[in-house]
N, C-alpha and C. Protein backbone atom coordinates (compact mmCIF):
# COMPACT_ATOMS: atom_id res chain seq x y z
N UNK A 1 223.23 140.02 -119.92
CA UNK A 1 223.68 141.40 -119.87
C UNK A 1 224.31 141.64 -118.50
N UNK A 2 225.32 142.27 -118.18
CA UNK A 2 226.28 142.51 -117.03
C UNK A 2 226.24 144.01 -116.86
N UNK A 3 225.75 144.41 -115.63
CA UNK A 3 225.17 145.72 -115.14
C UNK A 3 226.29 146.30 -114.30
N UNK A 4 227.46 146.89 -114.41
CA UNK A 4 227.96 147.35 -113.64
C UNK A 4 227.84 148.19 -113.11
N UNK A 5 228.50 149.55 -111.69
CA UNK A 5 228.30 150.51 -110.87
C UNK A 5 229.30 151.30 -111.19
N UNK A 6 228.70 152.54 -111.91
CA UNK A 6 229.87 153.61 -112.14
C UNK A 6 229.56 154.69 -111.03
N UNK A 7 230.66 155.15 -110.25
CA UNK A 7 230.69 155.86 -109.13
C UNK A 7 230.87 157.37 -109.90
N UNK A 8 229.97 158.20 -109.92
CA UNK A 8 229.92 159.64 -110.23
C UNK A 8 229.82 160.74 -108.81
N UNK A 9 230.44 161.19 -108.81
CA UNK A 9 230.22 162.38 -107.29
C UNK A 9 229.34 163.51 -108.31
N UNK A 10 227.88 163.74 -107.39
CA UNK A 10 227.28 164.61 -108.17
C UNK A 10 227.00 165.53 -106.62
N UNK A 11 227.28 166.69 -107.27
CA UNK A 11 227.06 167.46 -106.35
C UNK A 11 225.74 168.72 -106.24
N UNK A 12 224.68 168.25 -105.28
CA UNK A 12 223.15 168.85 -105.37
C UNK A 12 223.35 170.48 -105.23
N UNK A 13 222.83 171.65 -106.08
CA UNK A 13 222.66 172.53 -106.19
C UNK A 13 221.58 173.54 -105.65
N UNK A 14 220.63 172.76 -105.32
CA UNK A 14 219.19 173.12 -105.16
C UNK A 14 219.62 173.43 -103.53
N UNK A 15 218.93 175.19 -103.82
CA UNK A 15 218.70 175.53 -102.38
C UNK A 15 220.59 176.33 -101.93
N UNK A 16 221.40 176.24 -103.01
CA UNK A 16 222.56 176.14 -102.81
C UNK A 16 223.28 177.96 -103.13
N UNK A 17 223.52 178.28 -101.91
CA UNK A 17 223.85 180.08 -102.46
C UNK A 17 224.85 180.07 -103.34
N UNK A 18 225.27 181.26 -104.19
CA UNK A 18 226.56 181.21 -104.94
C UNK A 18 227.51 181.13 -104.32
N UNK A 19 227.40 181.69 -103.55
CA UNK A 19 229.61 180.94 -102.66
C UNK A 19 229.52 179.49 -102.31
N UNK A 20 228.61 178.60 -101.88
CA UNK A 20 228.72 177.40 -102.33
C UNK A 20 228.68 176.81 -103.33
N UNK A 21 227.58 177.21 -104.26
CA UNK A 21 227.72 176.53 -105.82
C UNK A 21 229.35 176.38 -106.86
N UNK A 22 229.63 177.99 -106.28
CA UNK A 22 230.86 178.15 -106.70
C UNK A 22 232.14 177.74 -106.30
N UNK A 23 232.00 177.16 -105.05
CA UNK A 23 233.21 176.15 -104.05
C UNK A 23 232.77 174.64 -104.69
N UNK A 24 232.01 174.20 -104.87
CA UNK A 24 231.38 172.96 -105.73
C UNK A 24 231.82 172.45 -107.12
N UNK A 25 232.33 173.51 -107.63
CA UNK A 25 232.14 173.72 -108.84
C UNK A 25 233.32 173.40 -109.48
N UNK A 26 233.86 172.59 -110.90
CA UNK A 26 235.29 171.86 -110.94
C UNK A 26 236.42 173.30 -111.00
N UNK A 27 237.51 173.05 -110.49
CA UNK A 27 238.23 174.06 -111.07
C UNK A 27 238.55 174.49 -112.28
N UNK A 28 238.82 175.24 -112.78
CA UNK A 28 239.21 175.78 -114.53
C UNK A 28 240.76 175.23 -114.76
N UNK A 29 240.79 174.75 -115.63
CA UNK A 29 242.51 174.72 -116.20
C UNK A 29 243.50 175.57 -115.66
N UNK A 30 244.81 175.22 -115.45
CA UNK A 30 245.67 176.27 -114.76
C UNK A 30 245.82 177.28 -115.91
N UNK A 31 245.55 177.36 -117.45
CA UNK A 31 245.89 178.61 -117.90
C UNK A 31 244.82 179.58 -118.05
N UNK A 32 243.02 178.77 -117.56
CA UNK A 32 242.14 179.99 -117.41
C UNK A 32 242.12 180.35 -116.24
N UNK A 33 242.53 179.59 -114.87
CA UNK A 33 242.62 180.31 -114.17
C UNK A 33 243.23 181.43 -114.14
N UNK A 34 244.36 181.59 -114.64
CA UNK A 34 245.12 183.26 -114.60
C UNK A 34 244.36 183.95 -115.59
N UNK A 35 243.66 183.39 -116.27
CA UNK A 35 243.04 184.86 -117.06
C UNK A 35 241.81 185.26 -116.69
N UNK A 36 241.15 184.19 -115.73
CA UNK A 36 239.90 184.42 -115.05
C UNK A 36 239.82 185.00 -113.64
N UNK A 37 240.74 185.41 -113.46
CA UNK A 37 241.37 186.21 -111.73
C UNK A 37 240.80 187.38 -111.90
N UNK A 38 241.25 188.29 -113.23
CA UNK A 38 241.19 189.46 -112.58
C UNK A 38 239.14 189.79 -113.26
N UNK A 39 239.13 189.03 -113.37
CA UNK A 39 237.04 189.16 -113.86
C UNK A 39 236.88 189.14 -112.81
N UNK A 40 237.31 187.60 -111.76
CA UNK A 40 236.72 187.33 -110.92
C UNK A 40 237.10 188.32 -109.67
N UNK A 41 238.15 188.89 -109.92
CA UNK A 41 238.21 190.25 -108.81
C UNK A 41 237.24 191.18 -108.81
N UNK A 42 237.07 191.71 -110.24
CA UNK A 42 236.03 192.84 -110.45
C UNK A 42 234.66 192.52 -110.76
N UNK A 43 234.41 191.16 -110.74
CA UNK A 43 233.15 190.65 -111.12
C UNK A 43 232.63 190.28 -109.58
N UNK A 44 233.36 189.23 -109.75
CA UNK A 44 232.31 188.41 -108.11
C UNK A 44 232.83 189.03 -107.08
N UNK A 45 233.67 189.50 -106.53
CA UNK A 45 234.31 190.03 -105.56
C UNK A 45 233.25 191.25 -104.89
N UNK A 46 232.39 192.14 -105.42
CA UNK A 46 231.64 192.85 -104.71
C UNK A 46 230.03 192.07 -104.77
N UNK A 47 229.72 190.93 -105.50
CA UNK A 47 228.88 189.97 -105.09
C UNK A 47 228.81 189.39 -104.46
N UNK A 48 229.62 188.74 -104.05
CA UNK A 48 230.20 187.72 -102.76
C UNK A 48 230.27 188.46 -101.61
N UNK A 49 230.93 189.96 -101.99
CA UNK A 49 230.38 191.12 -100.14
C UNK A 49 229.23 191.30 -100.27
N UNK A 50 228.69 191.42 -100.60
CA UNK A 50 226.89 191.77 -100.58
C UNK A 50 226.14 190.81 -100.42
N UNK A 51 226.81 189.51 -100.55
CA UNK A 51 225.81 188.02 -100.53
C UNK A 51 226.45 187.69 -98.88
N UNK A 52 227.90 188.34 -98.41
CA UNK A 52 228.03 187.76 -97.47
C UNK A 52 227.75 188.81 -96.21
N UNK A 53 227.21 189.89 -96.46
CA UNK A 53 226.61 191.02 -96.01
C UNK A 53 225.22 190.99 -95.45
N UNK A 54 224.37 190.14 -96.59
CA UNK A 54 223.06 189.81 -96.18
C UNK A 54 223.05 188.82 -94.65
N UNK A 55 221.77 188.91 -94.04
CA UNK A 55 221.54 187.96 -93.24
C UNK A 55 221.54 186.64 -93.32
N UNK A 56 221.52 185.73 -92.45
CA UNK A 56 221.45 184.41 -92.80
C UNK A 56 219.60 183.89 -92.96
N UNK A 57 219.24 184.73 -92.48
CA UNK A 57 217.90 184.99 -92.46
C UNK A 57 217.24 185.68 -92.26
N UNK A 58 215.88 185.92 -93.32
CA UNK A 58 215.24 187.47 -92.92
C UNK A 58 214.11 187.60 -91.84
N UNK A 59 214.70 187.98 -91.35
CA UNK A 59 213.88 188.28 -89.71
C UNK A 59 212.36 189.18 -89.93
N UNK A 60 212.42 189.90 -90.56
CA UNK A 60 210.65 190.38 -91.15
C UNK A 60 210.11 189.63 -92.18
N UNK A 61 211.06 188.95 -92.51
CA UNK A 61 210.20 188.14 -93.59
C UNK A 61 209.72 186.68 -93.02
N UNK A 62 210.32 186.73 -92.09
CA UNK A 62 209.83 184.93 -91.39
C UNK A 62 208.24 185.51 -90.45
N UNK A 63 208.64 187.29 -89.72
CA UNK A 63 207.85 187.63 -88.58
C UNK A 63 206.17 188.07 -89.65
N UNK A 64 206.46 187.95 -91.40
CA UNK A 64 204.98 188.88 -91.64
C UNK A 64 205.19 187.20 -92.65
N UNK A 65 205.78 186.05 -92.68
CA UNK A 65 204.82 184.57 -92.53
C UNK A 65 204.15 184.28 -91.74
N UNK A 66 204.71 184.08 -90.43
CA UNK A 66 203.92 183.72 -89.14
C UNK A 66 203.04 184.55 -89.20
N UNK A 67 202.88 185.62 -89.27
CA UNK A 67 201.70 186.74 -88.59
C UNK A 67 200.36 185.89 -90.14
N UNK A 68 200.86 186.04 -91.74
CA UNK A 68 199.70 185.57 -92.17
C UNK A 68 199.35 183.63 -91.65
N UNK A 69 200.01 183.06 -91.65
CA UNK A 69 199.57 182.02 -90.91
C UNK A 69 198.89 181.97 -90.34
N UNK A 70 198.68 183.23 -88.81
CA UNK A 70 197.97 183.27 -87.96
C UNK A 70 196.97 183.37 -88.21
N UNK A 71 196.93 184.25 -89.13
CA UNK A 71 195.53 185.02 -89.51
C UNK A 71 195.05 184.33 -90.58
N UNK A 72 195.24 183.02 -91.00
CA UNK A 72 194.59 182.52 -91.82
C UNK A 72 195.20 183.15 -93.47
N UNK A 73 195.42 183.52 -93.38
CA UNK A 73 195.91 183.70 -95.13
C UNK A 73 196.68 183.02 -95.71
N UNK A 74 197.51 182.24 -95.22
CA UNK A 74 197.81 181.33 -95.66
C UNK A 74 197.98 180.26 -95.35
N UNK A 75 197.72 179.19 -96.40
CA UNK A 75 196.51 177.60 -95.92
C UNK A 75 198.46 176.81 -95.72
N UNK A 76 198.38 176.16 -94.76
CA UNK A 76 199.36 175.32 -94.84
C UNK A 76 199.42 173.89 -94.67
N UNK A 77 199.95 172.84 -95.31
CA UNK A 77 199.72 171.66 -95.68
C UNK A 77 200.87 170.70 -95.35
N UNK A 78 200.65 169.93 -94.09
CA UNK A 78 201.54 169.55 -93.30
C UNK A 78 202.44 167.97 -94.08
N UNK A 79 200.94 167.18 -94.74
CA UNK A 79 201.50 166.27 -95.63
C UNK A 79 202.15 166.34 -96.75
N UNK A 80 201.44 168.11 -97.44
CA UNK A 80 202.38 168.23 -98.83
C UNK A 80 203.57 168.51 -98.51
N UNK A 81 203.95 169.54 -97.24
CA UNK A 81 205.28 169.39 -96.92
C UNK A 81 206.23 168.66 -96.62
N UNK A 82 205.68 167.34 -95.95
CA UNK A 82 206.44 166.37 -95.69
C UNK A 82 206.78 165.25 -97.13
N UNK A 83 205.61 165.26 -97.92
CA UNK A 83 206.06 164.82 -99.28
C UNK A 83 207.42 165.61 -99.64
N UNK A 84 207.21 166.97 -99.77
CA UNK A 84 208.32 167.62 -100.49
C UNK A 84 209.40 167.22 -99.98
N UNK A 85 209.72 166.94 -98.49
CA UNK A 85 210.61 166.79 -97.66
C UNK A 85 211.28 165.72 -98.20
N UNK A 86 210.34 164.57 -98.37
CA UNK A 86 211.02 163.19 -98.71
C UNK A 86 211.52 163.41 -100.05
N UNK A 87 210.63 163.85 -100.83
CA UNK A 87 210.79 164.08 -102.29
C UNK A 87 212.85 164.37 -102.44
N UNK A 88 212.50 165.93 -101.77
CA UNK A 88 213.93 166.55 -101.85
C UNK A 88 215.24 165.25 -101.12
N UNK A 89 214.89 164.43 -100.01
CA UNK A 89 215.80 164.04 -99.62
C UNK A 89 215.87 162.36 -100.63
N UNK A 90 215.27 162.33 -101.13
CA UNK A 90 215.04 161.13 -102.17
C UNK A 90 214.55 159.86 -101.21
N UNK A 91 214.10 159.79 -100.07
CA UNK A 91 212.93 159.00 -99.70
C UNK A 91 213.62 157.93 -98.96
N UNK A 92 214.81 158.61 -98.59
CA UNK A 92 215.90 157.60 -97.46
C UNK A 92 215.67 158.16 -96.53
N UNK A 93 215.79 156.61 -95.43
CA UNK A 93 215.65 156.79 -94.44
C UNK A 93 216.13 157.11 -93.39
């Protein structure tokens, strides 16, 4: 049996906001693109200001983690995280 290597570009999603998923994503045919313009004017166009409006990070939401951390409420697990870590990066080095 002869095993060859088919080269696929897959592109990871996870963790991925919609203005990237959507830059990722194959283009549409040149004749849906023109009929998918004006959705995508009135559709994503005030999603994409409001997604690009938000912070890059929430600053009370990182400051009332740390604070339960402190205080013990929540247990944190330095090896399960680093599993996940590898997990997510698929265990290369």
């Amino acid at each position: 049996m002869k095993i060859t290597q088919r080269s696929t570009a897959l592109t990871p999603t996870i963790g991925v906001g919609a203005t990237e998923a959507a830059a990722s994503a194959p283009a549409p045919a040149a004749g849906a693109a023109a009929e998918a313009t004006p959705l995508q004017a009135g559709t994503l166009a005030p999603a994409q200001e409001a997604l690009a409006a938000m912070p890059e990070i929430d600053s009370a939401r990182v400051a009332a983690v740390r604070d339960a951390l402190a205080r013990g409420e929540i247990r944190f697990d330095a090896q399960r995280l680093a599993g996940l870590i590898e997990r997510f990066h698929g265990g290369r080095g």
